[in-house]
N, C-alpha and C. Protein backbone atom coordinates (compact mmCIF):
# COMPACT_ATOMS: atom_id res chain seq x y z
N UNK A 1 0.85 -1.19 0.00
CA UNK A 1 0.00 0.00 0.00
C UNK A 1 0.89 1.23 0.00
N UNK A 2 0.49 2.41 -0.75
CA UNK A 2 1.35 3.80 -1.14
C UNK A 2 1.08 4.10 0.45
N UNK A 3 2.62 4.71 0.75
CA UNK A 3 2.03 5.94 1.99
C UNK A 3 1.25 7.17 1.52
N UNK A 4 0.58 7.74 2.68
CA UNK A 4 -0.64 8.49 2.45
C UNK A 4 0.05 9.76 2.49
N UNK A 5 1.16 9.94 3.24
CA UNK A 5 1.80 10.64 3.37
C UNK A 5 2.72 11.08 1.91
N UNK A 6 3.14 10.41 1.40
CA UNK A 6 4.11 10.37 0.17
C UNK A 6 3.99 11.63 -1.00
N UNK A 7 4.61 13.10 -1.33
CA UNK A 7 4.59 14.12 -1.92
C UNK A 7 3.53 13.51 -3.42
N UNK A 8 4.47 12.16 -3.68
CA UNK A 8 3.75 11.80 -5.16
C UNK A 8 2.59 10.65 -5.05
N UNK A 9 2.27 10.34 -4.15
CA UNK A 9 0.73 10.09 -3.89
C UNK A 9 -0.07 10.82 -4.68
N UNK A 10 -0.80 10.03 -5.53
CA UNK A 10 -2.62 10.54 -5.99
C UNK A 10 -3.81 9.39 -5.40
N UNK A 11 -4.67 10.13 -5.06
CA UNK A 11 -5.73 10.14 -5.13
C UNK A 11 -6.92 9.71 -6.22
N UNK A 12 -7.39 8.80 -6.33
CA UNK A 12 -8.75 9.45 -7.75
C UNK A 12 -9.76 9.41 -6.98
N UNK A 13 -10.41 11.06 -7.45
CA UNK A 13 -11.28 11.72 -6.96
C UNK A 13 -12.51 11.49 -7.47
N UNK A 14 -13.89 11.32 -6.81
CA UNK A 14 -15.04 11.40 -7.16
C UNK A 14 -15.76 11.81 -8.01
N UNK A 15 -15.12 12.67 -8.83
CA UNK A 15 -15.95 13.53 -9.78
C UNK A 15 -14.45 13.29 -10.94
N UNK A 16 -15.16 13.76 -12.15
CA UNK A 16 -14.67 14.06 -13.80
C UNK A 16 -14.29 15.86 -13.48
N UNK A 17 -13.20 16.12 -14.46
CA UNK A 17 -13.42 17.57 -14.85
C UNK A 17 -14.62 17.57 -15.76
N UNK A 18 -14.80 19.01 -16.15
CA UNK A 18 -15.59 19.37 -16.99
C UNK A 18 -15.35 18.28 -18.86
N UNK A 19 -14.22 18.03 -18.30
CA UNK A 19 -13.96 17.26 -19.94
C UNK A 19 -13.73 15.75 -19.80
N UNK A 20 -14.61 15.68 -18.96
CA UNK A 20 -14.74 14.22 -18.70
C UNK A 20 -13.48 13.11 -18.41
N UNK A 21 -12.28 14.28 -17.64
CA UNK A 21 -11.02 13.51 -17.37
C UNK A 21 -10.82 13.01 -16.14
N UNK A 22 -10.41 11.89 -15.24
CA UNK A 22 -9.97 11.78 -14.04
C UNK A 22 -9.40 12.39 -12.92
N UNK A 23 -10.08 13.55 -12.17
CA UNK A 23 -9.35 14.69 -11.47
C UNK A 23 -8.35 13.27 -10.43
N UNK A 24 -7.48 14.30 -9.74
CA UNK A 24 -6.72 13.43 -8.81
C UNK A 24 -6.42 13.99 -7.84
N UNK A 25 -5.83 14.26 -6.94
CA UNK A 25 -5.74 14.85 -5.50
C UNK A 25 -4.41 14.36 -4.95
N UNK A 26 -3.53 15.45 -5.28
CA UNK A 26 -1.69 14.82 -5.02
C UNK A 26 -1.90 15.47 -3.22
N UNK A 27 -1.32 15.30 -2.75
CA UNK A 27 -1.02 15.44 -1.20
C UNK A 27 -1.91 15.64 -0.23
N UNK A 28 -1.85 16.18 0.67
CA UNK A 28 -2.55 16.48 1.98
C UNK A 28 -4.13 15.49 2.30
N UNK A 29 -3.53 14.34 2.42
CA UNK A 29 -4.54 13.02 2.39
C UNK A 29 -5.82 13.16 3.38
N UNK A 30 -5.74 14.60 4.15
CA UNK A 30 -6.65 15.02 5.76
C UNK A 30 -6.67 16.37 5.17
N UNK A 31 -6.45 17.11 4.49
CA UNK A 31 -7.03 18.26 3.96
C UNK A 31 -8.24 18.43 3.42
N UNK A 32 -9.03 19.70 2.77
CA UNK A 32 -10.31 19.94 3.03
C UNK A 32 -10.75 19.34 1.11
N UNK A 33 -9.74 19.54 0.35
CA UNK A 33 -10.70 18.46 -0.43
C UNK A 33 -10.65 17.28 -0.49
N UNK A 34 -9.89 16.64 0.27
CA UNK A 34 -10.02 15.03 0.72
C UNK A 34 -10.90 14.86 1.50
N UNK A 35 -10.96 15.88 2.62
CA UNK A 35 -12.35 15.54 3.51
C UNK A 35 -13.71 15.51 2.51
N UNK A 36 -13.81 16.64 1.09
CA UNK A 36 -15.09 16.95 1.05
C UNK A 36 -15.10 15.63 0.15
N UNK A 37 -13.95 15.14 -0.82
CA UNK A 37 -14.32 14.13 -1.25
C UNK A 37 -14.79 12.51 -0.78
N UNK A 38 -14.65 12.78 0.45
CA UNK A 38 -15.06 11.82 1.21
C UNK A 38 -16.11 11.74 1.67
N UNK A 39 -16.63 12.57 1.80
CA UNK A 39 -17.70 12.86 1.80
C UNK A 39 -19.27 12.80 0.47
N UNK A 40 -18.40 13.08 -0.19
CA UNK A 40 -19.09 12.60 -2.06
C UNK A 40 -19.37 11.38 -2.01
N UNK A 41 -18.08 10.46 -1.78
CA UNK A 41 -18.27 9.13 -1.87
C UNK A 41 -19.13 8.24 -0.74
N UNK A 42 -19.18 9.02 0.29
CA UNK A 42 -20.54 8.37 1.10
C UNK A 42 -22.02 8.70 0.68
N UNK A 43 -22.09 9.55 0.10
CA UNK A 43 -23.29 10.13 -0.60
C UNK A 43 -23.66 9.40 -1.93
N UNK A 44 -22.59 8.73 -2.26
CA UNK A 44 -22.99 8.09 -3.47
C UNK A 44 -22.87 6.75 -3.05
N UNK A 45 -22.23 6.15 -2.24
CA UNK A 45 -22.49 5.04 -1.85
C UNK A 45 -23.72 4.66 -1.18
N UNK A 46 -24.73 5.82 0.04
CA UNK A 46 -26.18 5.95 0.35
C UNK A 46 -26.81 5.95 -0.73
N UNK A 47 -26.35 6.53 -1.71
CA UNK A 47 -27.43 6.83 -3.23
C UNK A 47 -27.37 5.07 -4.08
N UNK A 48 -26.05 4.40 -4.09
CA UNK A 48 -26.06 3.74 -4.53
C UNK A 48 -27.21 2.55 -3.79
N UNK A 49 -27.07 2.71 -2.72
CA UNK A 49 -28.21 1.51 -1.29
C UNK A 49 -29.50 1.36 -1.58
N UNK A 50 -29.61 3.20 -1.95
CA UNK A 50 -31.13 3.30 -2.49
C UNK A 50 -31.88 2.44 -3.99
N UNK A 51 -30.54 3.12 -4.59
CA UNK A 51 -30.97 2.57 -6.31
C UNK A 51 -31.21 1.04 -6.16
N UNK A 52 -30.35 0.03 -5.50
CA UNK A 52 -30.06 -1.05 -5.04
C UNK A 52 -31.58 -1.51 -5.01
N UNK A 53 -32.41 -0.89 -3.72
CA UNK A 53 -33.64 -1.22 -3.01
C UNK A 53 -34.66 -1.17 -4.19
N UNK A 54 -34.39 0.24 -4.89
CA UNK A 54 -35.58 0.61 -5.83
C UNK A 54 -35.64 -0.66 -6.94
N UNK A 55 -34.05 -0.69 -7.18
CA UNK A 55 -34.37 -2.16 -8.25
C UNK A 55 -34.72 -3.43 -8.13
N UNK A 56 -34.33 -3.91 -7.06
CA UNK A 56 -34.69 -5.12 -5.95
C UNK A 56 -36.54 -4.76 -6.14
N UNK A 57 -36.94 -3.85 -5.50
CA UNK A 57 -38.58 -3.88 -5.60
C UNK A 57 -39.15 -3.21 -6.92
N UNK A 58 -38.70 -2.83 -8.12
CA UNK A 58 -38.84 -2.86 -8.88
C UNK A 58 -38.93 -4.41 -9.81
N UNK A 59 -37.83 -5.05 -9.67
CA UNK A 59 -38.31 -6.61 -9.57
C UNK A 59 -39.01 -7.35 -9.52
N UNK A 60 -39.01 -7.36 -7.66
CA UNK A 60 -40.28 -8.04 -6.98
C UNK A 60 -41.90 -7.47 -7.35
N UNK A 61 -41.87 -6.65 -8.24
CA UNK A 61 -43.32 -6.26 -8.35
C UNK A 61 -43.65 -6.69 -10.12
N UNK A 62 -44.63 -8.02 -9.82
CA UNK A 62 -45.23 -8.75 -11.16
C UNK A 62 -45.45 -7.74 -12.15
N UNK A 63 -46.46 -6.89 -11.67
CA UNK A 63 -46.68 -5.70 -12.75
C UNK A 63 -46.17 -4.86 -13.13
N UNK A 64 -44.77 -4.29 -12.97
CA UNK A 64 -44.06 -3.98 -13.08
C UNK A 64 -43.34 -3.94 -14.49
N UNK A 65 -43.92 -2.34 -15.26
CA UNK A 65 -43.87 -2.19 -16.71
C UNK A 65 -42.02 -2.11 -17.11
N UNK A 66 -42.50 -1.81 -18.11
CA UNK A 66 -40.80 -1.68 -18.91
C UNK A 66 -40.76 -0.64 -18.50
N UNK A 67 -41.25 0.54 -18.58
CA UNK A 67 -40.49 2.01 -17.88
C UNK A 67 -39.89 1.82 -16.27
N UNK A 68 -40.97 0.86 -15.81
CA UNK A 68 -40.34 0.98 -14.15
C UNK A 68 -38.75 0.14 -14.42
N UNK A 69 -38.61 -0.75 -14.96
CA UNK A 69 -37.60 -1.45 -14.96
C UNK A 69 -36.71 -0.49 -15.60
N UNK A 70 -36.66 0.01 -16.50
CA UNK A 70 -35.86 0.67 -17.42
C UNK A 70 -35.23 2.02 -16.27
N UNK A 71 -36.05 2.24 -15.83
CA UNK A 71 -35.74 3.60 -14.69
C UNK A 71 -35.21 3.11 -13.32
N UNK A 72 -35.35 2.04 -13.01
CA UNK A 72 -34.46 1.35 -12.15
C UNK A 72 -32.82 1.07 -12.69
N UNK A 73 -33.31 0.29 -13.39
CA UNK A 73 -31.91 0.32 -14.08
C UNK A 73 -31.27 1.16 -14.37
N UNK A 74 -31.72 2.31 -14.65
CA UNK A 74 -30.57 3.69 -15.32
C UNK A 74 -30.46 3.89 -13.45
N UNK A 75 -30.74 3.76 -12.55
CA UNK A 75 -30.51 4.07 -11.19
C UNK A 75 -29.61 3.16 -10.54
N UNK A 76 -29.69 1.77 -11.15
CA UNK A 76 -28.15 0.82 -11.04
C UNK A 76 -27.16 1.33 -11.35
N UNK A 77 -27.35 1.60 -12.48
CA UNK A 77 -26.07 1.62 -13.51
C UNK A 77 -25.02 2.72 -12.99
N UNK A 78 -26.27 4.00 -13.04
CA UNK A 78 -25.36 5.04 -12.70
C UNK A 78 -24.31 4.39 -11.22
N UNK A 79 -25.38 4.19 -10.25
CA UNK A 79 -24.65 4.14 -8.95
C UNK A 79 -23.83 2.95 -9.05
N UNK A 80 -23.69 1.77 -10.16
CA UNK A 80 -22.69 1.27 -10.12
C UNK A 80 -21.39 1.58 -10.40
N UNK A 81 -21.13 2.44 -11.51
CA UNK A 81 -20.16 3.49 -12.22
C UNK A 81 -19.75 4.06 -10.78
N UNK A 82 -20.66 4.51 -10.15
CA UNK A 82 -19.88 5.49 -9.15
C UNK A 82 -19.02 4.62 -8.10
N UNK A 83 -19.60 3.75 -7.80
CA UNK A 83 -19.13 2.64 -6.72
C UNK A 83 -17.84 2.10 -7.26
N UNK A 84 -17.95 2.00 -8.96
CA UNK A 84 -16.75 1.31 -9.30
C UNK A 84 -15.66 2.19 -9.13
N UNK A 85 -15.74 3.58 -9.30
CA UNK A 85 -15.09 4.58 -9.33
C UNK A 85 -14.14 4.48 -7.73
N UNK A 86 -15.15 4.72 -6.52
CA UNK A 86 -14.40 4.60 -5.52
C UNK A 86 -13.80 3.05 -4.76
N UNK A 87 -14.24 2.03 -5.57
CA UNK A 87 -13.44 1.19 -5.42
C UNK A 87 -11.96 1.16 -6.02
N UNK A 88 -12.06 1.85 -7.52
CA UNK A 88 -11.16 2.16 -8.09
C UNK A 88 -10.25 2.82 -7.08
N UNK A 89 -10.49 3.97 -6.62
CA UNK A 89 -9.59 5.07 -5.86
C UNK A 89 -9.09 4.24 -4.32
N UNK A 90 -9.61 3.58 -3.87
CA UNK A 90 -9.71 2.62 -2.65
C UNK A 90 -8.88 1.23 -2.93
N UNK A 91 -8.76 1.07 -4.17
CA UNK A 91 -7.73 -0.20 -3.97
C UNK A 91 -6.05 -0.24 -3.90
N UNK A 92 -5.74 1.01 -3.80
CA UNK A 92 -4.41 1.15 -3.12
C UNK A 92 -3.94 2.14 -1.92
N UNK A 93 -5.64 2.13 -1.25
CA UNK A 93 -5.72 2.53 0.27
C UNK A 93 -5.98 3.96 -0.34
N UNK A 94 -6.83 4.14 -1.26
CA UNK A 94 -7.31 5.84 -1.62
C UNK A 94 -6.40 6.58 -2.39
N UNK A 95 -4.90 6.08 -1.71
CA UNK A 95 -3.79 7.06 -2.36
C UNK A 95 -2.84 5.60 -3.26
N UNK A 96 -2.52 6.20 -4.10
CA UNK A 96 -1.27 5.63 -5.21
C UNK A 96 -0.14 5.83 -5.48
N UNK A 97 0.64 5.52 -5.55
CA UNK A 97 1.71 6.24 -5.71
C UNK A 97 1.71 6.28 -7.64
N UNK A 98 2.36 7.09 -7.98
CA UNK A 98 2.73 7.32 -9.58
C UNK A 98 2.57 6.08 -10.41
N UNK A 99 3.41 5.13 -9.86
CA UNK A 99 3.88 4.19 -10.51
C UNK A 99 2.96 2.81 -10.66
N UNK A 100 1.85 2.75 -9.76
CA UNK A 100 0.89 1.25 -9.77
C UNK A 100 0.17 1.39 -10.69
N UNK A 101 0.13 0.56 -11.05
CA UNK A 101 -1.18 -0.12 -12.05
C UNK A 101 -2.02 0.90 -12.56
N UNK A 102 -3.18 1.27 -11.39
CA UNK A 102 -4.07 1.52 -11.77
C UNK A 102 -4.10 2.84 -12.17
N UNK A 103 -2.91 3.64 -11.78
CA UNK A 103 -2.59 5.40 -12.49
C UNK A 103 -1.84 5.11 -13.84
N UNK A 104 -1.26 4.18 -13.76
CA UNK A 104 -0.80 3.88 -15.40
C UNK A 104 -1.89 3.85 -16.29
N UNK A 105 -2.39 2.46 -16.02
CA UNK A 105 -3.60 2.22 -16.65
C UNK A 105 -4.41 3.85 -17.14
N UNK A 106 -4.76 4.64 -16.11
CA UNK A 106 -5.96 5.96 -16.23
C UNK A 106 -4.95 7.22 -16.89
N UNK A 107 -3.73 6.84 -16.77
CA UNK A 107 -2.58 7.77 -17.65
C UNK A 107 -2.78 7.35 -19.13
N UNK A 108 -2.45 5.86 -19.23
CA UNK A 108 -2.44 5.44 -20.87
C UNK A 108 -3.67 5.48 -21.92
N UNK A 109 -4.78 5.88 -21.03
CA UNK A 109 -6.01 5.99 -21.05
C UNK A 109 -6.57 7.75 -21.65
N UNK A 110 -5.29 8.48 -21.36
CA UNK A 110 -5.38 9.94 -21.42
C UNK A 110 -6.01 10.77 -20.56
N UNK A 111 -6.44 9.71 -19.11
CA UNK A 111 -6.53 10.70 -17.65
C UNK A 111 -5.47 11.85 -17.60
N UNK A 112 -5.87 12.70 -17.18
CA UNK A 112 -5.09 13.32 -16.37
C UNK A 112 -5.60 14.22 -14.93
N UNK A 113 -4.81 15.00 -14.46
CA UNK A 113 -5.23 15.35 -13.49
C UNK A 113 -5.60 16.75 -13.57
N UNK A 114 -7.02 17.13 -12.64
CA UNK A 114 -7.38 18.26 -12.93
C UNK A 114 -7.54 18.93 -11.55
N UNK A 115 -7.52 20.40 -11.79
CA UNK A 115 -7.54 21.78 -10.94
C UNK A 115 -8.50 22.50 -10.39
């Protein structure tokens, strides 16, 4: 696991820039946009619990047209994307160092980091 501490530690952050790139979050792992992004990601993980329930009883209900299903599902999907996202950022303890996998990978990809 990267230290959290480490100058070249990133982060991947909860949200896209405006151009749909991978923002990242180099240092201060207890600073205020690490706190707020931590905060994102519990909000989308509650959001994700919900979508979860709605589709589960969207399911369970026989009569249950193609719009209800269809609108459940766009309520999976999204909150799965998001979940995958902070699992993404969470599998080398939130922070990365430069060099693992998964910042290569979102580098060769044409991530970069945004401001």
């Amino acid at each position: 696991m990267a230290d959290q501490h480490d100058p070249n530690s990133m982060r991947l952050l909860p949200w896209v820039s405006d151009m749909g790139k991978p923002c990242y979050l180099v240092g201060e792992p207890d600073g205020v946009v690490a706190t707020f992004a931590d905060g994102v990601e519990e909000r989308q993980l509650a959001a994700a619990q919900a979508a979860l329930a709605e589709g589960h009883a969207a399911l369970a209900e026989p009569a249950a047209g193609a719009l209800a299903l269809r609108l459940a599902l766009k309520g999976v999907v999204a909150s799965l994307e998001q979940v995958r996202r902070i699992a993404e950022s969470r599998k080398c303890g939130a922070y990365c160092v430069g060099g693992s996998r998964g910042l290569v990978r979102e580098q060769e990809s044409g991530g970069a980091a945004c401001g």
